[in-house]
N, C-alpha and C. Protein backbone atom coordinates (compact mmCIF):
# COMPACT_ATOMS: atom_id res chain seq x y z
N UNK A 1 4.12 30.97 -49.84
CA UNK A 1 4.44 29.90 -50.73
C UNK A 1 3.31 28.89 -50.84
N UNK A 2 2.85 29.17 -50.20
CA UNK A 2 1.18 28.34 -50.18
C UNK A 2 0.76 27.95 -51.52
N UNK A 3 0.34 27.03 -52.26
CA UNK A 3 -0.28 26.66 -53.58
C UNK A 3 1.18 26.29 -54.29
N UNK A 4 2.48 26.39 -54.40
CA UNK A 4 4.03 26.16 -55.10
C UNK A 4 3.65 25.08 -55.08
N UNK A 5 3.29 24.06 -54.19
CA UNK A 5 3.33 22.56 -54.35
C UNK A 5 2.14 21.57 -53.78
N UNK A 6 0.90 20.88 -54.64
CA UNK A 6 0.03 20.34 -54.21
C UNK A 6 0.89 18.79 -53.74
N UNK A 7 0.43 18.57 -52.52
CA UNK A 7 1.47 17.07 -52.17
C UNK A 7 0.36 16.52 -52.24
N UNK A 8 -0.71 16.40 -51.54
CA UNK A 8 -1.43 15.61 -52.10
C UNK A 8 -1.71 14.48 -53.58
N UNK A 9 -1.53 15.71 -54.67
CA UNK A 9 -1.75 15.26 -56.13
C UNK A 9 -0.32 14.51 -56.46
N UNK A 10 0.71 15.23 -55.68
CA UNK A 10 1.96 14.37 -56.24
C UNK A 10 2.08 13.05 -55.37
N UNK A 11 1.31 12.97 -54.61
CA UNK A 11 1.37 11.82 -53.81
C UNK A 11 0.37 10.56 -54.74
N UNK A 12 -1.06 11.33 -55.33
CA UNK A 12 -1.38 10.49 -56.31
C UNK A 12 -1.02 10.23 -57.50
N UNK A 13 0.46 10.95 -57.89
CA UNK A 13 0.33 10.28 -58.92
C UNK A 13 1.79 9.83 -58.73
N UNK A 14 2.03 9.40 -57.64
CA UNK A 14 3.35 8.68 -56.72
C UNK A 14 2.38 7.17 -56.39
N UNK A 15 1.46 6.77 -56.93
CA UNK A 15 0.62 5.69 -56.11
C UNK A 15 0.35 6.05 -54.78
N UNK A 16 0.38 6.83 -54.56
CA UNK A 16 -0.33 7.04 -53.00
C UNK A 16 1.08 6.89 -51.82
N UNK A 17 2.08 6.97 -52.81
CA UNK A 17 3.25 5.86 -51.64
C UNK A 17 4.51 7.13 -51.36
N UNK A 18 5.06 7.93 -49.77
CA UNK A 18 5.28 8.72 -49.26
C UNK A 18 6.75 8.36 -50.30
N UNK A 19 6.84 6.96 -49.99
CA UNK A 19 8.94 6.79 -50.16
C UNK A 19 9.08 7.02 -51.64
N UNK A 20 7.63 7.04 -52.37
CA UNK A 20 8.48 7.09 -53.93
C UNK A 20 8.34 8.51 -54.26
N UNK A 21 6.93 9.16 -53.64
CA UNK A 21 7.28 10.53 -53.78
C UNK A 21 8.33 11.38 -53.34
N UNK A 22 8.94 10.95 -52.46
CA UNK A 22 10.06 11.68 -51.44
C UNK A 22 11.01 11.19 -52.66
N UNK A 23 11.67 9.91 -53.18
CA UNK A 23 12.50 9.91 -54.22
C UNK A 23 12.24 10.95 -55.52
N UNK A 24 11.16 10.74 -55.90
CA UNK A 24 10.84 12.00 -57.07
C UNK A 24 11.27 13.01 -56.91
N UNK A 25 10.91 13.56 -55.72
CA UNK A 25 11.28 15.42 -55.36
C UNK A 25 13.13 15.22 -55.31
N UNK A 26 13.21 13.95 -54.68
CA UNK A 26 14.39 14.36 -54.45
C UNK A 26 15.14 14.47 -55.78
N UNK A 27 15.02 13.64 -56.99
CA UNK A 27 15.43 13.42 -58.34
C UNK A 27 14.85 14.50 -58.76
N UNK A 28 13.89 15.23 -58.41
CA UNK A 28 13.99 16.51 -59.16
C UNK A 28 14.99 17.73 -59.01
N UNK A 29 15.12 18.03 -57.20
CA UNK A 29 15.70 18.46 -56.67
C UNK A 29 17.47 18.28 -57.35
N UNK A 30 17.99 17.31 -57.60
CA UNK A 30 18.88 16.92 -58.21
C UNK A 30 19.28 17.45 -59.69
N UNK A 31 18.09 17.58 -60.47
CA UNK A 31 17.97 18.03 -61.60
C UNK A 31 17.58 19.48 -61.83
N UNK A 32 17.10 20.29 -60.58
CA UNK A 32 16.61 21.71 -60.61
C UNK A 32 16.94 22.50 -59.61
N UNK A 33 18.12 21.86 -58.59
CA UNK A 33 18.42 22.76 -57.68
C UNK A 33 18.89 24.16 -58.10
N UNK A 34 20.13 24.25 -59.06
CA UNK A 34 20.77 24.87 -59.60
C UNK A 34 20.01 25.74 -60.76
N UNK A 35 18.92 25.74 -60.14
CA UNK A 35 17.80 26.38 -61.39
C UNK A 35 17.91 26.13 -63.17
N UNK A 36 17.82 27.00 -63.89
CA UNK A 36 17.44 26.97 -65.17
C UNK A 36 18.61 27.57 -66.09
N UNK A 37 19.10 27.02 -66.40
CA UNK A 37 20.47 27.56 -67.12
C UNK A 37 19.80 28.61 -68.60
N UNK A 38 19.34 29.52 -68.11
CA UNK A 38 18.94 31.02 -69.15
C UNK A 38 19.58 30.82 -70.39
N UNK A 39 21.01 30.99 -69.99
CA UNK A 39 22.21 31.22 -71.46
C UNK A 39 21.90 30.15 -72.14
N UNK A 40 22.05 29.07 -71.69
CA UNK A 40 21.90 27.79 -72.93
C UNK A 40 20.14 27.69 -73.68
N UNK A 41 19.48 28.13 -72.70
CA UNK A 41 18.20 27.86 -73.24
C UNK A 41 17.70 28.63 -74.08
N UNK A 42 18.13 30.12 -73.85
CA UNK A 42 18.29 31.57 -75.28
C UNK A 42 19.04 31.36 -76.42
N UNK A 43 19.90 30.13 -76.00
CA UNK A 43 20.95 29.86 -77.27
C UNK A 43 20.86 28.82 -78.13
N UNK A 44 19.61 28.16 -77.97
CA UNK A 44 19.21 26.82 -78.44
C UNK A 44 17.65 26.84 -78.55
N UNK A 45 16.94 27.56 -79.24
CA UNK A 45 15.82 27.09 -78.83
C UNK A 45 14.81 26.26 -79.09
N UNK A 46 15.30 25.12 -79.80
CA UNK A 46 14.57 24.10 -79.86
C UNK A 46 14.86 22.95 -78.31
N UNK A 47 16.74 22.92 -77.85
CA UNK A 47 16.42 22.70 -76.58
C UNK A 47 15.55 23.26 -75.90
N UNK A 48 15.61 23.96 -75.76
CA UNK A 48 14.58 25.07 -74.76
C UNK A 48 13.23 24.36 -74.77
N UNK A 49 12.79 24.08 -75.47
CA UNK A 49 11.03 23.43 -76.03
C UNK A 49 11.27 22.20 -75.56
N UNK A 50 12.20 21.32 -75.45
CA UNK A 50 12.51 20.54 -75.05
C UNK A 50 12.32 20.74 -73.45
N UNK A 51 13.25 21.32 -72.72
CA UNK A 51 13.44 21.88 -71.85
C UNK A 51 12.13 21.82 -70.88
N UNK A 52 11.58 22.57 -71.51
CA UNK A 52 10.35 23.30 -71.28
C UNK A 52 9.14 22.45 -70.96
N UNK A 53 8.80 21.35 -72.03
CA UNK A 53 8.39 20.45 -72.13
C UNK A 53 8.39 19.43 -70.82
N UNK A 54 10.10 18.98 -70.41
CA UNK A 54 10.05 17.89 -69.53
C UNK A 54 10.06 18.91 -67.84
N UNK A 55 10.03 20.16 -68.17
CA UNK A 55 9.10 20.89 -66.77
C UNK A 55 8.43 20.84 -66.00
N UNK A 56 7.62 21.06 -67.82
CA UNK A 56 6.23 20.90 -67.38
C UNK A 56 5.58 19.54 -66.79
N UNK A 57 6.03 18.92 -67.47
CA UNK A 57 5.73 17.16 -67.24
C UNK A 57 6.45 16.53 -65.61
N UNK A 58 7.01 16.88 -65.44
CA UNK A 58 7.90 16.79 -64.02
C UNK A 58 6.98 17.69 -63.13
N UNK A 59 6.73 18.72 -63.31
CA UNK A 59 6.22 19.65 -61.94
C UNK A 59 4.52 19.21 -61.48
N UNK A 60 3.80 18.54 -63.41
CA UNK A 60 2.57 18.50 -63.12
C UNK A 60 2.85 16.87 -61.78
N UNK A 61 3.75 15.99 -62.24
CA UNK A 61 3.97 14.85 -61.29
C UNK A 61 4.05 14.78 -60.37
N UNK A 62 4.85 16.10 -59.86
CA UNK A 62 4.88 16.03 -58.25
C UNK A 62 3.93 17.24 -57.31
N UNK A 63 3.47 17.72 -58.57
CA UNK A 63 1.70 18.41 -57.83
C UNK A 63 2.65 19.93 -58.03
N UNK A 64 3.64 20.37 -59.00
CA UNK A 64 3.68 21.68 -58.68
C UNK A 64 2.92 22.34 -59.96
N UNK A 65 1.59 22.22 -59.59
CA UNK A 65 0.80 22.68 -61.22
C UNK A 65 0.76 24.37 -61.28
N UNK A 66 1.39 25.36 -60.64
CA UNK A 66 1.38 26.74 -60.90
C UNK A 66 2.64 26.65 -61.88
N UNK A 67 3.69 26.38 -61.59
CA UNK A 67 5.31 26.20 -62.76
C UNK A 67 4.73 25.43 -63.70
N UNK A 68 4.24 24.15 -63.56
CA UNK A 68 3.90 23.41 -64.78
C UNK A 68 2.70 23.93 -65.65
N UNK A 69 1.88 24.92 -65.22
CA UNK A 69 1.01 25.82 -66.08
C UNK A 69 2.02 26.65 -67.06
N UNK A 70 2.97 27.28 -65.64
CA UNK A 70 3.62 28.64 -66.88
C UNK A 70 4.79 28.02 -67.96
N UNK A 71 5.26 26.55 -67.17
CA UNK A 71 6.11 25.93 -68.47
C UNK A 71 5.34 26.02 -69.54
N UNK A 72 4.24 25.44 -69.48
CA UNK A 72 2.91 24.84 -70.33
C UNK A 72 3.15 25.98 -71.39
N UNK A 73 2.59 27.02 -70.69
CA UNK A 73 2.61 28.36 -71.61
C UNK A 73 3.21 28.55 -72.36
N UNK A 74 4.94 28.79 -71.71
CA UNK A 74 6.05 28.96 -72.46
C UNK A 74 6.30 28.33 -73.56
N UNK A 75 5.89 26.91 -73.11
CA UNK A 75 6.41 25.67 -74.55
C UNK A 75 5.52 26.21 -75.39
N UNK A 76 4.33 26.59 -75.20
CA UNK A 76 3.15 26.49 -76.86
C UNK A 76 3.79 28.12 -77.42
N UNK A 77 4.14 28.68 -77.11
CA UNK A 77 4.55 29.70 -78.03
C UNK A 77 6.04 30.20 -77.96
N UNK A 78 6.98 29.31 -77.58
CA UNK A 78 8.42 29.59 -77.31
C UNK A 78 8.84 30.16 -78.96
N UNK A 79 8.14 29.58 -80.11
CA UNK A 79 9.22 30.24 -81.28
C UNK A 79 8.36 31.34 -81.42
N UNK A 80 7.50 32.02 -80.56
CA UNK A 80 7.18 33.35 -81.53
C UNK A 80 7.82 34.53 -80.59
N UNK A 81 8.64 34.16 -79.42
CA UNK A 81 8.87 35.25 -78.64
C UNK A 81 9.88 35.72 -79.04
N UNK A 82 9.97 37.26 -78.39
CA UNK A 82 11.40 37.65 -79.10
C UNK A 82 12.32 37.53 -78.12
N UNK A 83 13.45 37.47 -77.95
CA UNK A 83 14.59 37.32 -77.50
C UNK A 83 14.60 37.64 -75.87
N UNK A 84 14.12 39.27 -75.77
CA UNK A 84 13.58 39.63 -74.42
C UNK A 84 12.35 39.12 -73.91
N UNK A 85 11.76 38.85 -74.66
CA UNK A 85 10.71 38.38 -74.03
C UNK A 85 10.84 36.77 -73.61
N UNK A 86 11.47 36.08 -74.21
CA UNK A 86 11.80 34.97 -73.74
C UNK A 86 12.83 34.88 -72.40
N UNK A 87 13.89 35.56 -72.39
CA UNK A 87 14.33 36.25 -71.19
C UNK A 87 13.54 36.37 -69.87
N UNK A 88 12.83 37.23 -70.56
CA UNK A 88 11.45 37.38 -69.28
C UNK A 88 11.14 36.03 -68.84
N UNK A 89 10.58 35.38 -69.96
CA UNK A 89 9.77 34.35 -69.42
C UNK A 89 10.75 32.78 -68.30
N UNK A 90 11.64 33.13 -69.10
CA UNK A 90 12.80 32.24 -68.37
C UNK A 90 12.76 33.07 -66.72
N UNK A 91 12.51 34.01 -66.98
CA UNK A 91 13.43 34.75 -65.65
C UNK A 91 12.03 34.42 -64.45
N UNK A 92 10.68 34.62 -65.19
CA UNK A 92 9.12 34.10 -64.12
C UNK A 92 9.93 32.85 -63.88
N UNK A 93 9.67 31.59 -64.96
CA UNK A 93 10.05 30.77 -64.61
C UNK A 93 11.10 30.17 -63.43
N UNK A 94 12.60 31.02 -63.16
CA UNK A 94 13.17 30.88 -62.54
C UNK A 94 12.68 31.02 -60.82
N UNK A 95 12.08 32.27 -60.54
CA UNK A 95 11.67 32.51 -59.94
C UNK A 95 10.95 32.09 -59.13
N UNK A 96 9.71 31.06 -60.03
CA UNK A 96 8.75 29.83 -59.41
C UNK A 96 9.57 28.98 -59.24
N UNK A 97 10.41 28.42 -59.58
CA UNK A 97 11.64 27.21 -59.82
C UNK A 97 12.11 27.52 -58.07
N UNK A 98 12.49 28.77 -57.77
CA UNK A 98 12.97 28.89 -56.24
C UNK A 98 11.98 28.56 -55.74
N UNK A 99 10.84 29.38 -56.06
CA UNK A 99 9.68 28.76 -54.44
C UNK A 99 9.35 27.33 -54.43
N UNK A 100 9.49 26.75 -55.61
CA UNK A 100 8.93 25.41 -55.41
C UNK A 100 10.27 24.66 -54.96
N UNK A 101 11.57 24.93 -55.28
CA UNK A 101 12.41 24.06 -54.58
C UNK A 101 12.73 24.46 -52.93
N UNK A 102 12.12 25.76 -52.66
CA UNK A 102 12.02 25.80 -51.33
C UNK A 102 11.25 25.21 -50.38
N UNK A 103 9.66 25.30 -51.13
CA UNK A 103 8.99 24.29 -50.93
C UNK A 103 9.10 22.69 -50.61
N UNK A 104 9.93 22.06 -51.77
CA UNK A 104 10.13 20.84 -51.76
C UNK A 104 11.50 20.78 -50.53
N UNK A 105 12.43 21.42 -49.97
CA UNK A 105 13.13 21.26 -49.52
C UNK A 105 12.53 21.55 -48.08
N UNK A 106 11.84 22.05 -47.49
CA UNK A 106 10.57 22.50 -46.42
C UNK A 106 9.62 21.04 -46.34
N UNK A 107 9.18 20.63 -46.76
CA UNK A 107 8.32 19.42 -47.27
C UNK A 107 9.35 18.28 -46.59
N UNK A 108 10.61 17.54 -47.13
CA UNK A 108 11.84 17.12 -47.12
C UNK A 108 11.81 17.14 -45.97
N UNK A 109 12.25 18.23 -45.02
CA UNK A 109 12.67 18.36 -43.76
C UNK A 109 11.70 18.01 -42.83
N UNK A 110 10.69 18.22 -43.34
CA UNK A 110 9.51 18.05 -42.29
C UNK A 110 9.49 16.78 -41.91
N UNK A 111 9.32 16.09 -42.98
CA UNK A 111 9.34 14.34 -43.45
C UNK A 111 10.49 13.41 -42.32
N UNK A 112 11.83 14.18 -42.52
CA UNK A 112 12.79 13.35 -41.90
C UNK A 112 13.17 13.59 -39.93
């Protein structure tokens, strides 16, 4: 799991300060434990871009820049994929979504 989460970078762009980064993860954690709801995001896809969007922007914050690359990805060409292939890409996505909340929950524990 090595590289899922730079703390460092999320620490800079936390101001340098442990208690607000530890709130972030945890407000993310809150918002991404339960991973990526697939069905709604295949069924909407302008949510989805949406979606996708505040991912990316969330993961680059707390230093998880490997997910916030492949959100990245996903968002710039989400309307040309086809159906399975968006599938797919939800399903990478999910996937990084576990290691980095394992990560952040590993991180968490260490802390307290």
């Amino acid at each position: 799991m090595t590289g899922v989460l730079d703390i460092n970078q999320g620490l800079r762009h936390c101001n340098n300060d442990p208690a607000i980064y530890t709130a972030v993860l945890q407000q993310f954690l809150l918002q991404y434990r339960d991973g990526i709801n697939t069905t709604a995001w295949l069924a909407n896809p302008e949510q989805a871009k949406i979606e996708l969007h505040t991912l990316k922007g969330l993961c680059a914050t707390i230093g998880a820049l490997p997910l916030s690359t492949l959100a990245a990805h996903s968002y710039q060409h989400w309307a040309e994929l086809t159906a399975n292939d968006a599938k797919d890409e939800l399903q990478q996505l999910s996937l990084q979504l576990q290691h980095l909340i394992q990560a952040i929950d590993n991180y968490l524990s260490n802390i307290n």
